[in-house]
Protein backbone atom coordinates (compact mmCIF):
# COMPACT_ATOMS: atom_id res chain seq x y z
CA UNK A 1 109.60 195.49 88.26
CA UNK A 2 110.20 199.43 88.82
CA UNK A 3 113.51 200.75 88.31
CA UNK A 4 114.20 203.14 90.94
CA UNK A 5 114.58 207.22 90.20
CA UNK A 6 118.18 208.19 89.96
CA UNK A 7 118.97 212.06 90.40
CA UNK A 8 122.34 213.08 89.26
CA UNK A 9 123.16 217.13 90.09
CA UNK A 10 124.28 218.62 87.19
CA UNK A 11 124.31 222.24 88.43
CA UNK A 12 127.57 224.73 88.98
CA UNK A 13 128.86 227.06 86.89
CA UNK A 14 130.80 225.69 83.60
CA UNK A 15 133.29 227.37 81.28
CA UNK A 16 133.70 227.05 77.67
CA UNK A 17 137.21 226.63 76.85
CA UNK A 18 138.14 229.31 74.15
CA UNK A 19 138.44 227.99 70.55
CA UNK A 20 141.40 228.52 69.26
CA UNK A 21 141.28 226.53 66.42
CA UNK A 22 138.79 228.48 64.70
CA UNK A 23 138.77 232.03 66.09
CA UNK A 24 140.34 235.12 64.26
CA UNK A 25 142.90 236.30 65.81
CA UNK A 26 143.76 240.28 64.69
CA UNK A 27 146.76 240.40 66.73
CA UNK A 28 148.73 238.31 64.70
CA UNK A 29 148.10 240.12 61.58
CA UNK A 30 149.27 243.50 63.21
CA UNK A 31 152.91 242.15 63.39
CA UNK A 32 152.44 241.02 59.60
CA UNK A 33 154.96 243.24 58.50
CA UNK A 34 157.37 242.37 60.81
CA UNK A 35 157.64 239.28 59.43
CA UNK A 36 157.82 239.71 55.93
CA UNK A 37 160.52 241.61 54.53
CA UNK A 38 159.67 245.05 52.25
CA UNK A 39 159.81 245.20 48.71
CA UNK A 40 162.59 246.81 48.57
CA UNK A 41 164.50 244.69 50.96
CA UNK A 42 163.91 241.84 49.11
CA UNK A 43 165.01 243.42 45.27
CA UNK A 44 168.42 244.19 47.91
CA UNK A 45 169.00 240.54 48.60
CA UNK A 46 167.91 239.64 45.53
CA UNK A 47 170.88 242.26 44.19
CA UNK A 48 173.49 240.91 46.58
CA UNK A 49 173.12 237.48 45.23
CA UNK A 50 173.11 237.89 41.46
CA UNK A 51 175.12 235.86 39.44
CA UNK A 52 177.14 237.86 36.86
CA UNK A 53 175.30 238.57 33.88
CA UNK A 54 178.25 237.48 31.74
CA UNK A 55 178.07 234.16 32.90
CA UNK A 56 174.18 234.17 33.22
CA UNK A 57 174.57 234.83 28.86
CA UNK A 58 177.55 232.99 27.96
CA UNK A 59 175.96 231.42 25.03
CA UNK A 60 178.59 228.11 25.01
CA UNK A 61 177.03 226.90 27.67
CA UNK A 62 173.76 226.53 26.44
CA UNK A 63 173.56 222.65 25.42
CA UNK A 64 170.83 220.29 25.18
CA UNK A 65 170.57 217.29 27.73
CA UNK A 66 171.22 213.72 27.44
CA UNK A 67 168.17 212.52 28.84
CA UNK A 68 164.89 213.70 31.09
CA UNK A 69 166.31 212.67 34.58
CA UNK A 70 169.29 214.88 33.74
CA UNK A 71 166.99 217.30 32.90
CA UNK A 72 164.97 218.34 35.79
CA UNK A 73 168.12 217.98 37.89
CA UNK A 74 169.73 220.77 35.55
CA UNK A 75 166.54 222.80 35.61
CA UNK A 76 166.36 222.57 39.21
CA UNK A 77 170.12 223.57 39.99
CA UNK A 78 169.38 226.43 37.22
CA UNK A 79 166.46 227.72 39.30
CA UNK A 80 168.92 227.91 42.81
CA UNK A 81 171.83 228.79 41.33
CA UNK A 82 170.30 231.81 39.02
CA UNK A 83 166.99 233.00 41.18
CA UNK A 84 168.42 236.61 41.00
CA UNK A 85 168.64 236.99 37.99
CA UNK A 86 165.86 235.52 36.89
CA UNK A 87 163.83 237.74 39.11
CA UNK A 88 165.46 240.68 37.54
CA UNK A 89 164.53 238.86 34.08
CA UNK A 90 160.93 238.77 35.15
CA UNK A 91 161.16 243.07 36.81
CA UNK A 92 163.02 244.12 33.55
CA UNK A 93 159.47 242.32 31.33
CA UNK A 94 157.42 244.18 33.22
CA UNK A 95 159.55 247.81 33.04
CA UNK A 96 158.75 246.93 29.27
CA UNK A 97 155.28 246.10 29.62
CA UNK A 98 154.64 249.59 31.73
CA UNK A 99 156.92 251.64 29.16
CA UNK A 100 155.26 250.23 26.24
CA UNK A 101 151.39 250.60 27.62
CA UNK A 102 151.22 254.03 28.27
CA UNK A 103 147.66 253.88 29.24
CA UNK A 104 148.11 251.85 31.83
CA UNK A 105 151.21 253.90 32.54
CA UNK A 106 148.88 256.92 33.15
CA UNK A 107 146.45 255.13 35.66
CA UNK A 108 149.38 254.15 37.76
CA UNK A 109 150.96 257.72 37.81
CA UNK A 110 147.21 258.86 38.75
CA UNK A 111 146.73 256.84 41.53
CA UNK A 112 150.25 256.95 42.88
CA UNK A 113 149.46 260.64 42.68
CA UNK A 114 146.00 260.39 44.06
CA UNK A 115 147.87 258.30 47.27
CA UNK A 116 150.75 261.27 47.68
CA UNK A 117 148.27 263.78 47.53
CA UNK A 118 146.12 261.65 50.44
CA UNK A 119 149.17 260.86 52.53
CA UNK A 120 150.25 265.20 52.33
CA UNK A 121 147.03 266.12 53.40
CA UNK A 122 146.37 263.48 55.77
CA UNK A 123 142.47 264.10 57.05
CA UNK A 124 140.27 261.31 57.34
CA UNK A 125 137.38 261.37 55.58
CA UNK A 126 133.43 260.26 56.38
CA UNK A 127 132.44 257.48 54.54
CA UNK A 128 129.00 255.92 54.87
CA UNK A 129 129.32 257.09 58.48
CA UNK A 130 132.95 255.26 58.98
CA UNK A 131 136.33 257.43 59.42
CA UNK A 132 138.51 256.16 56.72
CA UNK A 133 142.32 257.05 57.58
CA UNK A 134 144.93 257.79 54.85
CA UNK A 135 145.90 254.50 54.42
CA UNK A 136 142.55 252.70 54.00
CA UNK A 137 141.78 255.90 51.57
CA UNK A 138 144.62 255.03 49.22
CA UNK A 139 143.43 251.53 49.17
CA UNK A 140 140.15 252.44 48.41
CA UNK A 141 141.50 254.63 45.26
CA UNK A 142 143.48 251.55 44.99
CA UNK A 143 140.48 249.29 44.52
CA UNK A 144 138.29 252.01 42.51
CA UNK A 145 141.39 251.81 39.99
CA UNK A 146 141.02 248.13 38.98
CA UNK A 147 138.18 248.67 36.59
CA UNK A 148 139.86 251.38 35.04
CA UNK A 149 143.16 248.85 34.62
CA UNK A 150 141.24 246.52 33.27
CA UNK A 151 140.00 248.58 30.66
CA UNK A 152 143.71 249.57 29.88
CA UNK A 153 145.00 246.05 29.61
CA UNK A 154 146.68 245.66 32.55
CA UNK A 155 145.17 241.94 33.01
CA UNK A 156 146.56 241.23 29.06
CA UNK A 157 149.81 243.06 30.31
CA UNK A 158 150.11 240.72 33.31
CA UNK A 159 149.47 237.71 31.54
CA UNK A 160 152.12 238.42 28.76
CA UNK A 161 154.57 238.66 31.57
CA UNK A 162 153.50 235.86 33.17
CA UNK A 163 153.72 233.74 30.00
CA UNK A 164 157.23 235.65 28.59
CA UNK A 165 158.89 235.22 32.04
CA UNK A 166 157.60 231.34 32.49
CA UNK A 167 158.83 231.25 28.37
CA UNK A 168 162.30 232.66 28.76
CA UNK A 169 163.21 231.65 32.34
CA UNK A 170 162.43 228.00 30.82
CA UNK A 171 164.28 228.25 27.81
CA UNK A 172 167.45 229.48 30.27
CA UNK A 173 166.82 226.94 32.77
CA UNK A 174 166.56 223.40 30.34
CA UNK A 175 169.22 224.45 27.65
CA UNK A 176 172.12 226.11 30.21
CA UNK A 177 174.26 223.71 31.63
CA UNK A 178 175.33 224.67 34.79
CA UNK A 179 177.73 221.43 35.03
CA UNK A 180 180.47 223.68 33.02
CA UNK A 181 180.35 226.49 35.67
CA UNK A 182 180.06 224.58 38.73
CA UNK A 183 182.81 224.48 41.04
CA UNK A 184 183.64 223.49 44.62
CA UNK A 185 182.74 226.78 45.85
CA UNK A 186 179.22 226.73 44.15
CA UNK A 187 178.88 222.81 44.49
CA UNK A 188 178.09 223.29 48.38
CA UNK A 189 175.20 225.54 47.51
CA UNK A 190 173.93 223.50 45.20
CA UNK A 191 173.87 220.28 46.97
CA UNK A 192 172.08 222.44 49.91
CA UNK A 193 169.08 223.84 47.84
CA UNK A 194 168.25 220.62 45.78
């Protein structure tokens, strides 16, 4: 028994849907900064909502706990209640770090230096056949000035301030007891951000 010949037409003209799940869009990184607030923006917030440093140091409220439950609740409402300042904690560690590495003190002043000087004269400059503008040249002086910060210690630098600020914003965060400063003003805030 023959099965008969079936023709199905499969011809016309056929779209691909665009994939928008994988493709790279540049647009959306061109508004990038529009999103994300400046440095110096942020260090403003940050300044509008410090805590008062007297309060931040009064040294009778440093107490141990009871127990670990009561713990990471007090190290939690320590972390919302004093972000400012420990932010401030962590800038002020690495003012010291730069002050006290002058090396690496030097290599920043260079390259923020090298970028003014860029940015005043403001030509772009042939590169391996590409136009580089004033911004990609002072990240490329940027980049070229890692090696020569690693070989000053910045990577030592950064991970002393990483481990300091980790250190003493712990230390602050498990021994103060924010239960004696808390009032019904601050207890609203609190009770939002845990």
């Amino acid at each position: 028994m023959e099965t008969p010949e079936v023709h199905i037409d499969v011809s016309g003209n056929m779209e691909t849907p665009p994939d928008t799940k994988s493709g790279f869009n540049l647009s959306s990184f061109t508004n990038f900064s529009t999103r994300i607030p400046s440095l110096w923006e942020l260090l403003r917030l940050s300044r509008q909502n410090i805590r008062p440093w007297s309060e931040f140091l009064q040294t009778s409220n440093f107490k141990t706990v009871a127990n670990v439950s009561r713990l990471t609740n007090r190290i939690i409402r320590n972390l919302a209640y004093f972000q400012s300042n420990y932010l401030f904690v962590f800038l002020g560690l690495i003012v010291y770090c730069l002050l006290t590495s002058p090396l690496i003190l030097i290599v920043l002043g260079a390259v923020f230096y090298a970028c003014y000087k860029i940015k005043q004269i403001s030509t772009p400059v042939a590169f391996f056949s590409k136009q580089l503008n004033t911004n990609q040249q002072c990240v490329a002086v940027g980049v070229a000035s890692v090696p020569v910060l690693y070989l000053a210690g910045a990577g030592a630098v950064m991970f002393w301030v990483l481990g300091a600020s980790f250190f003493v914003i712990s230390l602050h965060a498990v021994f103060y007891n924010i239960d004696a400063i808390v009032t019904e003003d601050t207890e609203t805030f609190l009770s939002e951000t845990v």
